[in-house]
N, C-alpha and C. Protein backbone atom coordinates (compact mmCIF):
# COMPACT_ATOMS: atom_id res chain seq x y z
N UNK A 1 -18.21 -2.99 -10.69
CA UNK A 1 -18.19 -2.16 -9.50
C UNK A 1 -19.46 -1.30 -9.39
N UNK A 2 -20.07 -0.89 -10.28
CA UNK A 2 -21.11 0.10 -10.24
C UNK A 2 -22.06 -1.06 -10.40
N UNK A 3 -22.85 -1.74 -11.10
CA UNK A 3 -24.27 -2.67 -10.95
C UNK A 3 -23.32 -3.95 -10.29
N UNK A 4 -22.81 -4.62 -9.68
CA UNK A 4 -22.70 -6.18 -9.46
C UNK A 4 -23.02 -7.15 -10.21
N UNK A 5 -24.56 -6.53 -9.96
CA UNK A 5 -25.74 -7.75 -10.13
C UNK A 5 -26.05 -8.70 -9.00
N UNK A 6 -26.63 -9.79 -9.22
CA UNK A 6 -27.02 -10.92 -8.57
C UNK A 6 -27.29 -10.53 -7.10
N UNK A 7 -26.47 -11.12 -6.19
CA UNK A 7 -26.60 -11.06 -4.71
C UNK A 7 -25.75 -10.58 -3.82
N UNK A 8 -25.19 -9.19 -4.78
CA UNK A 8 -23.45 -8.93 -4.30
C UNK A 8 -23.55 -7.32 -4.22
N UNK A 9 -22.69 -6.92 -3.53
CA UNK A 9 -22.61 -5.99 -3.48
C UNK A 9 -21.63 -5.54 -1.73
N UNK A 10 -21.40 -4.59 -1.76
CA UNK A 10 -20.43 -4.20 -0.21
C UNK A 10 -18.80 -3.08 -0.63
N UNK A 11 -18.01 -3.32 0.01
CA UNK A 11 -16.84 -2.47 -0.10
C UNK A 11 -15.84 -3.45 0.11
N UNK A 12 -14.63 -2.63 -0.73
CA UNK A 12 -13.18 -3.33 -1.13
C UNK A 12 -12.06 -2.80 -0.40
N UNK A 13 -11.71 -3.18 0.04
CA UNK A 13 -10.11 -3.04 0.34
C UNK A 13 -8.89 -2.80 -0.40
N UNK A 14 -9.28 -2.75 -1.31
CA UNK A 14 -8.36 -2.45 -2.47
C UNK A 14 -8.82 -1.06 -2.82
N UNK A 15 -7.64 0.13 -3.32
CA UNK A 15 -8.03 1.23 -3.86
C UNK A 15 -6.92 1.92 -4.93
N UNK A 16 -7.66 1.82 -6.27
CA UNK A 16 -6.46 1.99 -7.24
C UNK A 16 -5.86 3.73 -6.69
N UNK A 17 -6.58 4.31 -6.30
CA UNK A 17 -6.04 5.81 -6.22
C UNK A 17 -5.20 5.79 -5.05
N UNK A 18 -4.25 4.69 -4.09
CA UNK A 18 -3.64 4.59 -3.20
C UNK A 18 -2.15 4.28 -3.61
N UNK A 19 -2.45 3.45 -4.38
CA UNK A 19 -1.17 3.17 -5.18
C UNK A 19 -0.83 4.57 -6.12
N UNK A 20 -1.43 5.15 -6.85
CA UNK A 20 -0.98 6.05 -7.54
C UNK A 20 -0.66 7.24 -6.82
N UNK A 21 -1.20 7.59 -5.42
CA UNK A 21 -1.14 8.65 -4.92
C UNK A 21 0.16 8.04 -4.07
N UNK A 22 0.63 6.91 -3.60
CA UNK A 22 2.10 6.61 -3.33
C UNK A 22 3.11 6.56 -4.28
N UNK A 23 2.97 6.13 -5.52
CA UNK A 23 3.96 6.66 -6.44
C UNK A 23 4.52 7.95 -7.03
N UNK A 24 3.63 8.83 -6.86
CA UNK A 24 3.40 10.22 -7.28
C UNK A 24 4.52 10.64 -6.06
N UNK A 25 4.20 10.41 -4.20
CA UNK A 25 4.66 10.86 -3.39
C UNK A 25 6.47 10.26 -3.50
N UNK A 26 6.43 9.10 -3.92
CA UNK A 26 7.93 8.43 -4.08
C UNK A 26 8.36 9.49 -5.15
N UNK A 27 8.45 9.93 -6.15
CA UNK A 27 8.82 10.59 -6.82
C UNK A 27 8.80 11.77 -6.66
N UNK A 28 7.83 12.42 -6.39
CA UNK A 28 7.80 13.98 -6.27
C UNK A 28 7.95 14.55 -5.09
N UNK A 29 8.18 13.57 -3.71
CA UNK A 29 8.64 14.18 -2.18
C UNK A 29 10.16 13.49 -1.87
N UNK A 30 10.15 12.01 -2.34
CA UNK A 30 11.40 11.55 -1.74
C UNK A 30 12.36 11.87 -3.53
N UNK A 31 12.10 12.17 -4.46
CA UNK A 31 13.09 12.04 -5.43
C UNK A 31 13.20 10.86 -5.88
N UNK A 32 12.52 9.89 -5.89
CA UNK A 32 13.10 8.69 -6.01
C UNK A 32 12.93 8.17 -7.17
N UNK A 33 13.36 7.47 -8.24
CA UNK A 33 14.05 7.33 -9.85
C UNK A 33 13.32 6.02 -9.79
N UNK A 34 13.72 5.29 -9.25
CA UNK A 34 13.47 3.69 -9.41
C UNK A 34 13.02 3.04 -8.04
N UNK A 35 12.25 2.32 -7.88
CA UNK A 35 11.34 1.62 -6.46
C UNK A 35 11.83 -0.19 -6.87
N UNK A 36 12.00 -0.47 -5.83
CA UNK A 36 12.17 -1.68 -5.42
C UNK A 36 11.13 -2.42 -5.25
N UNK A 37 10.46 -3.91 -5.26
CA UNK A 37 9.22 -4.23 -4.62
C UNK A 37 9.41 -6.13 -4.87
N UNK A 38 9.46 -6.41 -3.73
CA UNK A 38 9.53 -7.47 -3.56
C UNK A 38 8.05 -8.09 -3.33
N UNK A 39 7.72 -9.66 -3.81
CA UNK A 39 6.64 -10.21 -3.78
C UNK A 39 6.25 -11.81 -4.35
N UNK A 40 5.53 -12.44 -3.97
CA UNK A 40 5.27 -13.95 -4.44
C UNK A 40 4.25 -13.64 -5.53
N UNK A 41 5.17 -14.43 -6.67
CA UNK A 41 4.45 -14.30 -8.28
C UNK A 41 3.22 -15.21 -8.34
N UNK A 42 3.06 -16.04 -6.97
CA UNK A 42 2.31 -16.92 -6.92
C UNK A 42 0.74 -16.56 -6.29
N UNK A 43 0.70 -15.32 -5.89
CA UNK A 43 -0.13 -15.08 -5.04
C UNK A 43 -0.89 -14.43 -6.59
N UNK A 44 -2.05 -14.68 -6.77
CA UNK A 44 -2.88 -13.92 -8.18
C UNK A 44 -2.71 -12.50 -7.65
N UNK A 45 -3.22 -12.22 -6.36
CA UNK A 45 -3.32 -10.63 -5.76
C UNK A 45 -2.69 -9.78 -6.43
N UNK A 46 -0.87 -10.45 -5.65
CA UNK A 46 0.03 -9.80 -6.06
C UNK A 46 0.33 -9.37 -7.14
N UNK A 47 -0.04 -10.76 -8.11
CA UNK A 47 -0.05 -10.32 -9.39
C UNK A 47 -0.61 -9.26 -10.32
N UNK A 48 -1.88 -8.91 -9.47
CA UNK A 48 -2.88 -7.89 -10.59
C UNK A 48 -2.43 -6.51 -9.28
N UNK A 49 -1.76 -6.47 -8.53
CA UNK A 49 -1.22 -5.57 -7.54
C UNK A 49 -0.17 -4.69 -8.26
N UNK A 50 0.93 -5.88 -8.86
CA UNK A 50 2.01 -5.40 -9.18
C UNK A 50 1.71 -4.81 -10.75
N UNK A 51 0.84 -4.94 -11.32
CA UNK A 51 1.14 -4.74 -12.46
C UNK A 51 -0.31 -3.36 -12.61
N UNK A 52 -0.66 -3.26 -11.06
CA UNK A 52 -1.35 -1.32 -10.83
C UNK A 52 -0.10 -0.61 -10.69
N UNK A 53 1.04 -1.08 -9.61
CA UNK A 53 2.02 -0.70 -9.59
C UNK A 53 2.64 -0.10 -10.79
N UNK A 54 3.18 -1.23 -11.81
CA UNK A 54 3.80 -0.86 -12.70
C UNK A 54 3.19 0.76 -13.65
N UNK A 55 1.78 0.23 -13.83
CA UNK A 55 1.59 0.91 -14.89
C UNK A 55 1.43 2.94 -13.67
N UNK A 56 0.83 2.63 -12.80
CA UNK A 56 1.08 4.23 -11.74
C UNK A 56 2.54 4.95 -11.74
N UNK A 57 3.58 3.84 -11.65
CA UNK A 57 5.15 4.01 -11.48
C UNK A 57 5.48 4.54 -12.80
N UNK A 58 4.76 4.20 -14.25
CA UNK A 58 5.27 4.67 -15.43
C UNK A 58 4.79 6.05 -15.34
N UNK A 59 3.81 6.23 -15.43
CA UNK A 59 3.21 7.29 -15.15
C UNK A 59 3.71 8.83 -14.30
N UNK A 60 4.26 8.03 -12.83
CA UNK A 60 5.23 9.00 -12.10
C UNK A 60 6.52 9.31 -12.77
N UNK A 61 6.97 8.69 -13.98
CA UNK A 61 8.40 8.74 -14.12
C UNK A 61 9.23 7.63 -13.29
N UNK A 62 8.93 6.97 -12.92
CA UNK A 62 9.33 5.54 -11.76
C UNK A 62 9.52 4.47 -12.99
N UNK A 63 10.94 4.10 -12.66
CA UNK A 63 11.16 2.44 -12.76
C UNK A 63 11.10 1.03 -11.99
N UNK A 64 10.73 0.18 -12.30
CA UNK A 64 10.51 -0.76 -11.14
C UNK A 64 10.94 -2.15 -11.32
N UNK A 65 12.06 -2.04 -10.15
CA UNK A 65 12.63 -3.07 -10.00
C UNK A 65 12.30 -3.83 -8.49
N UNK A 66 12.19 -5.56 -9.72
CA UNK A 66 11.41 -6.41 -8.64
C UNK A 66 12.42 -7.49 -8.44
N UNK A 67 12.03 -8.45 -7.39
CA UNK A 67 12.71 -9.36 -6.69
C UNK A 67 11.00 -10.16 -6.43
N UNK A 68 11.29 -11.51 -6.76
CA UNK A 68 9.95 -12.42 -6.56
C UNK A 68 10.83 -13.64 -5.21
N UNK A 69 9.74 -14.22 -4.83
CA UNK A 69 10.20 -14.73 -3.45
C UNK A 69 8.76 -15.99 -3.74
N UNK A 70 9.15 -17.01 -2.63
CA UNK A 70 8.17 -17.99 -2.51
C UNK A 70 7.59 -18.42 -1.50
N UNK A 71 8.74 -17.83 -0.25
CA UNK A 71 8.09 -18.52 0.97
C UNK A 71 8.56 -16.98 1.65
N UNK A 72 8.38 -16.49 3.29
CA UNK A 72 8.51 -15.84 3.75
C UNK A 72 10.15 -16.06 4.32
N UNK A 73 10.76 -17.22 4.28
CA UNK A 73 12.37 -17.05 4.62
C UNK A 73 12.83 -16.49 3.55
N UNK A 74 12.12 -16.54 1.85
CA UNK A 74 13.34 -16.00 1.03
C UNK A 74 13.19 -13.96 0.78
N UNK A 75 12.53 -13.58 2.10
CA UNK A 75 12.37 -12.05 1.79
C UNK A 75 13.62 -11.43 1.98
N UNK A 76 14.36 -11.60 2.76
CA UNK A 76 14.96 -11.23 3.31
C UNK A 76 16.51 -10.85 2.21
N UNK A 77 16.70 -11.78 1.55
CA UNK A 77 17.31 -12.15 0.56
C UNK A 77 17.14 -11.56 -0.31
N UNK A 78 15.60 -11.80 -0.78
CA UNK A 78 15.16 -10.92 -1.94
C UNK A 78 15.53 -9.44 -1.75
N UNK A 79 15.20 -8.78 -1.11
CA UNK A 79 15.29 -7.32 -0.60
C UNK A 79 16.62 -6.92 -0.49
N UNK A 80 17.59 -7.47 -0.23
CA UNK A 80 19.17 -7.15 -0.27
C UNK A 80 19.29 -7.33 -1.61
N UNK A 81 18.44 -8.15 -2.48
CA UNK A 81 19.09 -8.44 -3.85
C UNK A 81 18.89 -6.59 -4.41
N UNK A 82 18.32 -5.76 -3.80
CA UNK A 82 17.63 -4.58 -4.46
C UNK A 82 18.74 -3.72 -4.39
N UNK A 83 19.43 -3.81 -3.27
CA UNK A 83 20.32 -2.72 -2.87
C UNK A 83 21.19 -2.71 -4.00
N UNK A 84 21.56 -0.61 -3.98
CA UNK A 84 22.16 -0.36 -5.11
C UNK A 84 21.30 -0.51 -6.58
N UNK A 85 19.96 -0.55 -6.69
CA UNK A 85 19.60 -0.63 -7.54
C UNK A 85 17.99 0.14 -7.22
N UNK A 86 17.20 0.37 -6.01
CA UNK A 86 16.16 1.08 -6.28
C UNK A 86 16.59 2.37 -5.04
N UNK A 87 15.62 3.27 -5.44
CA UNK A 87 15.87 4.60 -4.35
C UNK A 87 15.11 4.43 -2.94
N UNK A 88 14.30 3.81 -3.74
CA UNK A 88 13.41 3.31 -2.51
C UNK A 88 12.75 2.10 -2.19
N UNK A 89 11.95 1.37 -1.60
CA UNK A 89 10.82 0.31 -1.24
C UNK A 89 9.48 0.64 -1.17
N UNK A 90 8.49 -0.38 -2.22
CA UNK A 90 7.46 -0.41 -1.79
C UNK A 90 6.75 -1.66 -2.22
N UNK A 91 6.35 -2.04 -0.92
CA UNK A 91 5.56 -3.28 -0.60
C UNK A 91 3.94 -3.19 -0.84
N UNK A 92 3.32 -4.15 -1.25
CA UNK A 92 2.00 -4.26 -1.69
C UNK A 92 1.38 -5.39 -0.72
N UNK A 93 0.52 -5.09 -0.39
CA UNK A 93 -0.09 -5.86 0.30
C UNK A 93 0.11 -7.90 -0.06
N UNK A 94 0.98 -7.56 -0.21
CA UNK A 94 1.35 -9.36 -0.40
C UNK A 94 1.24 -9.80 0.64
N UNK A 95 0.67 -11.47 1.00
CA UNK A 95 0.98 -12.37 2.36
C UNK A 95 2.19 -12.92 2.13
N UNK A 96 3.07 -13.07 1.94
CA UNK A 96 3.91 -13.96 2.06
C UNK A 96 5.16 -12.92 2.22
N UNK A 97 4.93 -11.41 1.65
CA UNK A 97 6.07 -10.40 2.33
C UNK A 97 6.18 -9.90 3.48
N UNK A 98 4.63 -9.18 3.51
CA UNK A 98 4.22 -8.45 5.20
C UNK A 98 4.12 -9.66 5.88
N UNK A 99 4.12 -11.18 5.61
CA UNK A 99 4.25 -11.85 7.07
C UNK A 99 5.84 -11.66 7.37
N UNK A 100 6.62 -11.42 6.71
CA UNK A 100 8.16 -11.22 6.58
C UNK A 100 8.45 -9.43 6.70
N UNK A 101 7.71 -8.75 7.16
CA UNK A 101 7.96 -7.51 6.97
C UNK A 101 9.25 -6.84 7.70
N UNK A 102 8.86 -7.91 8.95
CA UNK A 102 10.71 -7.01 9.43
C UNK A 102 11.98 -7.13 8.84
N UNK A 103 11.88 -8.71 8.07
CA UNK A 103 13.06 -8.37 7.31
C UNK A 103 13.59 -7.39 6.14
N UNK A 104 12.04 -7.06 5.65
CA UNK A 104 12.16 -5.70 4.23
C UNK A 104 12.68 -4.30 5.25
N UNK A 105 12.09 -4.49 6.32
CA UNK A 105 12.27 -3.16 7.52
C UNK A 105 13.64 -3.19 7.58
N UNK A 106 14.53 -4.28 8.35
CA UNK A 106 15.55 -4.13 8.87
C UNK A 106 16.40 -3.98 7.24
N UNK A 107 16.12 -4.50 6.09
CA UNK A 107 17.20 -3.81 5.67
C UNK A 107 16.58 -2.43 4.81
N UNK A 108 15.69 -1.89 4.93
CA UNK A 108 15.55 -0.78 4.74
C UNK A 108 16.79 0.28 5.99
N UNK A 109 16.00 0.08 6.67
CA UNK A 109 16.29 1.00 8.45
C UNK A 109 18.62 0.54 7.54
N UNK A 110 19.06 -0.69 7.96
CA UNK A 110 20.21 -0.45 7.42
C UNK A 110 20.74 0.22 6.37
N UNK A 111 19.89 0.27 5.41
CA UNK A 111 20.04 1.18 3.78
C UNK A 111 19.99 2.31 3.60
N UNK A 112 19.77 2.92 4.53
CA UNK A 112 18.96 4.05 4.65
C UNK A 112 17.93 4.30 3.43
N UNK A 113 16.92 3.25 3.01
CA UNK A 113 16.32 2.86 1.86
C UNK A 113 14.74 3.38 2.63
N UNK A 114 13.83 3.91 2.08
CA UNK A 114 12.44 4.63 2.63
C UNK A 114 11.76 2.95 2.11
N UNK A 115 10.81 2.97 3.31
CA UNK A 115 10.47 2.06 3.02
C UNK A 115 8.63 2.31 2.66
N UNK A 116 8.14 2.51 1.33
CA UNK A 116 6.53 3.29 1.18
C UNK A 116 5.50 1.42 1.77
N UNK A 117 4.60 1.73 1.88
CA UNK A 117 4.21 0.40 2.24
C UNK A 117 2.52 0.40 1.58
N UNK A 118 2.00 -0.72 1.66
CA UNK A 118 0.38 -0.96 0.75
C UNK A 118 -0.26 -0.50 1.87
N UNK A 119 -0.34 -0.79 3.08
CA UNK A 119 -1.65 -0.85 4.16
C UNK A 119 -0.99 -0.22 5.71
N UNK A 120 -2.21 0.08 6.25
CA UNK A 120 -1.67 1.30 7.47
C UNK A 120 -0.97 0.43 8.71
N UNK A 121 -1.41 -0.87 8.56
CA UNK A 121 -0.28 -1.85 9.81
C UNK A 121 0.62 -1.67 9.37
N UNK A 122 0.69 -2.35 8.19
CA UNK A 122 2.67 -1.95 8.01
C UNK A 122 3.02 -1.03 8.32
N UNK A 123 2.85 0.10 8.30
CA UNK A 123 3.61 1.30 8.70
C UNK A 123 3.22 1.38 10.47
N UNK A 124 2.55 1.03 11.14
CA UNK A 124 2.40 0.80 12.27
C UNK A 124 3.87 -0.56 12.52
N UNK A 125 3.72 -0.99 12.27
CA UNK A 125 4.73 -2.06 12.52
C UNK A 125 6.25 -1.78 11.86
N UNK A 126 6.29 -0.89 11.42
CA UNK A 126 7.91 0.20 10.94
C UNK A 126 8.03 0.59 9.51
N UNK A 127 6.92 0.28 8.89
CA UNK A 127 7.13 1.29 7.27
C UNK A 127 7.22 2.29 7.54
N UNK A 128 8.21 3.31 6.38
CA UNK A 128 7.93 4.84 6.78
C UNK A 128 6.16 5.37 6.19
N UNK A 129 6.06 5.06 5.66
CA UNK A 129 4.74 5.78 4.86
C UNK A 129 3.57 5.01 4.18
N UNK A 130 2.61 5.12 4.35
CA UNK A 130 1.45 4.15 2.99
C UNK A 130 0.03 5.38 3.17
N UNK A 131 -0.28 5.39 1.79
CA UNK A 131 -1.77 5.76 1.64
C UNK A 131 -2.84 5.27 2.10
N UNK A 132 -3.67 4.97 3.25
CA UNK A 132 -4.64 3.78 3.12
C UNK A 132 -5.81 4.39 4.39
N UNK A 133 -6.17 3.29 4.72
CA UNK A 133 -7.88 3.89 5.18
C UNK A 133 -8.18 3.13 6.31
N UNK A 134 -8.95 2.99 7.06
CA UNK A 134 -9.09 2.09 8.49
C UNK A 134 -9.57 1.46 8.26
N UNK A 135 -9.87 0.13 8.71
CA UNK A 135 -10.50 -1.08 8.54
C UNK A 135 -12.18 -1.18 9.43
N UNK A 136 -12.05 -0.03 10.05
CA UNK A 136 -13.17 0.52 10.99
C UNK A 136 -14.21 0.91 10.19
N UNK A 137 -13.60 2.21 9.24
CA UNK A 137 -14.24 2.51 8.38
C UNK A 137 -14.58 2.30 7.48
N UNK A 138 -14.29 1.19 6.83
CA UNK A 138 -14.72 0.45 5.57
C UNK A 138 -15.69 -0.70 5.83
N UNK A 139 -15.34 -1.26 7.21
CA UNK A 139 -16.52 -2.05 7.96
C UNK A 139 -17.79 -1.53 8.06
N UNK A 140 -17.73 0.30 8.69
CA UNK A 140 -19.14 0.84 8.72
C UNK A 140 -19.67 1.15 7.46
N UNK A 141 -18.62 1.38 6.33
CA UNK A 141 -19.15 1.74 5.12
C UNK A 141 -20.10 0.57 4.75
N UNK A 142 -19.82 -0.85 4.86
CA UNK A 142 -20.28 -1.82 4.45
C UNK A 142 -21.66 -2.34 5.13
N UNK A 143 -21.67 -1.76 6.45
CA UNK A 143 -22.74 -1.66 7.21
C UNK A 143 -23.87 -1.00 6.89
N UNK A 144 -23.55 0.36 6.15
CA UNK A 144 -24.47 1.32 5.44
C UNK A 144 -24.90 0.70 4.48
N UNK A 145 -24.15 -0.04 3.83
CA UNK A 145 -25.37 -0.79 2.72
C UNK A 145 -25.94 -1.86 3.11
N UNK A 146 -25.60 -2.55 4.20
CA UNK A 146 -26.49 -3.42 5.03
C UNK A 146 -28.00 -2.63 4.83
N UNK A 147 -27.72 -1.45 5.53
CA UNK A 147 -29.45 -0.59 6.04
C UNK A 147 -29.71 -0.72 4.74
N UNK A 148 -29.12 -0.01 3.39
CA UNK A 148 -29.81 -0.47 2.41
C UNK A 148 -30.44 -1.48 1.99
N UNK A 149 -29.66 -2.28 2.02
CA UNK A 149 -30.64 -4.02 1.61
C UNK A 149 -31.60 -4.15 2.38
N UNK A 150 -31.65 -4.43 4.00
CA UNK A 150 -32.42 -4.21 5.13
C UNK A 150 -33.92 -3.47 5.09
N UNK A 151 -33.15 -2.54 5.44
CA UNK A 151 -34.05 -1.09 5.98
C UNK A 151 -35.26 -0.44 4.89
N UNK A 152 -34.06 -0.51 3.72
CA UNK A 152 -34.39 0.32 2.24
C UNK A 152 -35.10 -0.50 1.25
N UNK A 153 -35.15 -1.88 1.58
CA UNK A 153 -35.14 -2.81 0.58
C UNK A 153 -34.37 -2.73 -0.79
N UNK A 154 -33.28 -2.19 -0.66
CA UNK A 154 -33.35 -2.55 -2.43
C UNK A 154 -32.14 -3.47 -2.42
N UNK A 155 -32.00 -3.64 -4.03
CA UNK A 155 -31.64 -5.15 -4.12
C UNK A 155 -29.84 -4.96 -3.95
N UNK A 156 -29.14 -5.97 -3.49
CA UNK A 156 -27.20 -5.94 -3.07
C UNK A 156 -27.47 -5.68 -4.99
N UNK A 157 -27.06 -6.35 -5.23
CA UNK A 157 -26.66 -6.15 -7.35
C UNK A 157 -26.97 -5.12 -7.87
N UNK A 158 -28.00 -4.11 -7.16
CA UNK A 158 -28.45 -2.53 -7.60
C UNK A 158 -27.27 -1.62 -6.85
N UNK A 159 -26.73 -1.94 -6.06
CA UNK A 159 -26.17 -0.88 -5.56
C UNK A 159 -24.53 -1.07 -5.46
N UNK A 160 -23.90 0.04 -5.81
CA UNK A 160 -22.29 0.03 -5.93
C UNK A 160 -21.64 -0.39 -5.35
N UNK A 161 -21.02 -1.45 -5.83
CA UNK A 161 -19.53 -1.76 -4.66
C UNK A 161 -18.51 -0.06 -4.43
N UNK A 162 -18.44 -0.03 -3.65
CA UNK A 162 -17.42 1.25 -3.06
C UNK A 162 -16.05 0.62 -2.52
N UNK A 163 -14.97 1.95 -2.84
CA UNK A 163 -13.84 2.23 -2.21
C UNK A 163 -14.13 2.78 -1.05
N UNK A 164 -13.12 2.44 -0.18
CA UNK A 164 -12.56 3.33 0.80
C UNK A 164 -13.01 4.62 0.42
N UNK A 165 -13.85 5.45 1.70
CA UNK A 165 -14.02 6.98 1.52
C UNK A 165 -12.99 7.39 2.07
N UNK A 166 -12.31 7.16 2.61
CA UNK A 166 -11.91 8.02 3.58
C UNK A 166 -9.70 7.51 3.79
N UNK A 167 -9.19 8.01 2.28
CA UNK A 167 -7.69 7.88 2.07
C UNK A 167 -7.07 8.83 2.77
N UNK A 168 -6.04 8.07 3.50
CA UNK A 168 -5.38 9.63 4.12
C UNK A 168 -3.78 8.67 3.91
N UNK A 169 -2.63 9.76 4.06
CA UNK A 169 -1.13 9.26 4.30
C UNK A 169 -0.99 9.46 5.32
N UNK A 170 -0.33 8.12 6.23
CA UNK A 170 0.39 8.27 7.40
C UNK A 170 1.61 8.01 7.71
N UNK A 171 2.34 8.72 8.22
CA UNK A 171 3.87 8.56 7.87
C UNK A 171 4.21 8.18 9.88
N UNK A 172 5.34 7.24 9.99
CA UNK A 172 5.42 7.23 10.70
C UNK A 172 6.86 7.52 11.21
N UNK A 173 6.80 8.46 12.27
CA UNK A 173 8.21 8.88 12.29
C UNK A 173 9.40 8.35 12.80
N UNK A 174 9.63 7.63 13.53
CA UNK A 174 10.67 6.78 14.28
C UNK A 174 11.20 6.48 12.85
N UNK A 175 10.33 5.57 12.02
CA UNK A 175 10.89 4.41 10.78
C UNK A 175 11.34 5.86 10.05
N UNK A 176 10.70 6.99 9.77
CA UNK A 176 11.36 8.12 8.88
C UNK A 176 12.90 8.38 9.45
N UNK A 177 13.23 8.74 10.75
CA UNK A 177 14.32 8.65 10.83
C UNK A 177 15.21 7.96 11.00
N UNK A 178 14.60 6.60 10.73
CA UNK A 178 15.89 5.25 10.90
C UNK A 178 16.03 5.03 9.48
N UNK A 179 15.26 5.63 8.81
CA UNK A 179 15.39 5.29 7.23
C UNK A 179 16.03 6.58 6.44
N UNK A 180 16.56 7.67 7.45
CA UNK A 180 17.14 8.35 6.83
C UNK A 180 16.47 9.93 5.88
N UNK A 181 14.75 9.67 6.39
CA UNK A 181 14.04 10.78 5.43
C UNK A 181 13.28 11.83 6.96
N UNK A 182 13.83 12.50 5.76
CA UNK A 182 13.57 13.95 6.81
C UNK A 182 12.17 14.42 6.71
N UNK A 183 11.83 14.74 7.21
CA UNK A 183 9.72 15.00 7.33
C UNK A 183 9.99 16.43 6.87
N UNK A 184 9.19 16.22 5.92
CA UNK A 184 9.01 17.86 5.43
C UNK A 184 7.58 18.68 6.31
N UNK A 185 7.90 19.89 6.28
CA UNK A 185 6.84 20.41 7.17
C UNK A 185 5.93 20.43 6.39
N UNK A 186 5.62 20.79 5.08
CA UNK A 186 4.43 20.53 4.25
C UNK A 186 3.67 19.39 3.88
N UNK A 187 4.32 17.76 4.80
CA UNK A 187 3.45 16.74 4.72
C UNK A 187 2.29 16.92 6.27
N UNK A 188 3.07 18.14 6.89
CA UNK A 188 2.11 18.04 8.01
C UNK A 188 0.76 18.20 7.79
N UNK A 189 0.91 19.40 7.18
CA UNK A 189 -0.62 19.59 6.76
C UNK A 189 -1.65 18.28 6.54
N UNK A 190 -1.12 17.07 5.63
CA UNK A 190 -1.90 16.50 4.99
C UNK A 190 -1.63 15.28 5.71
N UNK A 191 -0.97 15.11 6.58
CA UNK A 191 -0.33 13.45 6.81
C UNK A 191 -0.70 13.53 8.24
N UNK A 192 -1.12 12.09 9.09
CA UNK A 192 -1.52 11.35 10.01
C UNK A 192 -0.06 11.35 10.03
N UNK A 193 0.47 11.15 11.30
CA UNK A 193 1.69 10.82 11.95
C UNK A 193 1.65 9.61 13.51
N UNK A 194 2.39 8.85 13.10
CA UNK A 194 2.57 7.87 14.42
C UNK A 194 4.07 7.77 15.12
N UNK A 195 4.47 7.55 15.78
CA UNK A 195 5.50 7.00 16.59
C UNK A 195 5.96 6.08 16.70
């Protein structure tokens, strides 16, 4: 992440301090003991996803209970397999779940189960909550080191791959109250809110 090397260099979409700053919030705003997280064991992503998960969730005091899936009909399934067993949901940017996301939604919204989510569509599309960053802004970030290579001459492999600057939580409220969680006034301060 810091030298590359070779002919590489730009910004990630991935940000380990997103996941940890959603586990921290599952535990220390909603109470929540144990998280649910459904996902395809097949996807490598998921794989090195779930196991940032795990080790952030130990860390919070979080247990984590999973449900693995293969195609996007078996989410639905998977996610009922949870009930009665996590406090809450949280989804990781998997393809094969978020193309299935309404079904983790609808039985959240029935569970009255919070549903935390990896990326800011999902929660646009009915998660209650995710840590994450615009896709706007990580585009211009990546643009800025364009001028570098460009403008500046210096070499992509000299210069840092970067995170996301710019993490914020957005909670969205409709899904907060179909899911049963009450908005505390002290996430106002810090939290983006949608409808």
């Amino acid at each position: 992440m810091e030298k590359p090397g070779g002919n590489v260099t730009g910004t990630t979409d991935s940000h380990p301090e997103a996941i940890a700053k959603s586990m921290k919030f599952l535990a220390e705003e909603l109470g929540a003991k144990t998280i649910g997280t459904v996902y395809n064991t097949g996807e490598q992503n998921s794989v090195v996803q779930i196991k940032n998960v795990k080790a952030e969730a130990k860390k919070a005091g979080l247990k984590v209970v999973e449900a693995s899936v293969s195609t996007s009909a078996d989410v639905k399934q998977a996610t009922e397999s949870l009930i009665g067993k996590a406090d809450a949901f949280y989804i990781i940017t998997d393809n094969t779940v978020v193309s299935a996301l309404e079904s983790v939604i609808s039985v959240a919204k029935d569970q009255d189960i919070p549903l935390f989510v990896g990326e800011l569509d999902s929660v646009n599309a009915g998660g209650f909550a995710a840590y994450g960053f615009s896709y706007y802004d990580i585009g211009y970030e990546a643009g800025q080191k364009a001028v570098e290579i460009l403008k500046d001459g210096k070499k992509p492999g000299d210069i840092p791959v970067q995170y996301p600057q710019k993490l914020k939580l957005v909670i969205n409220e409709k899904a907060a109250k179909d899911m049963g969680v009450e908005i505390k006034e002290e996430w106002k301060a810090d939290a983006e809110f949608v409808k």
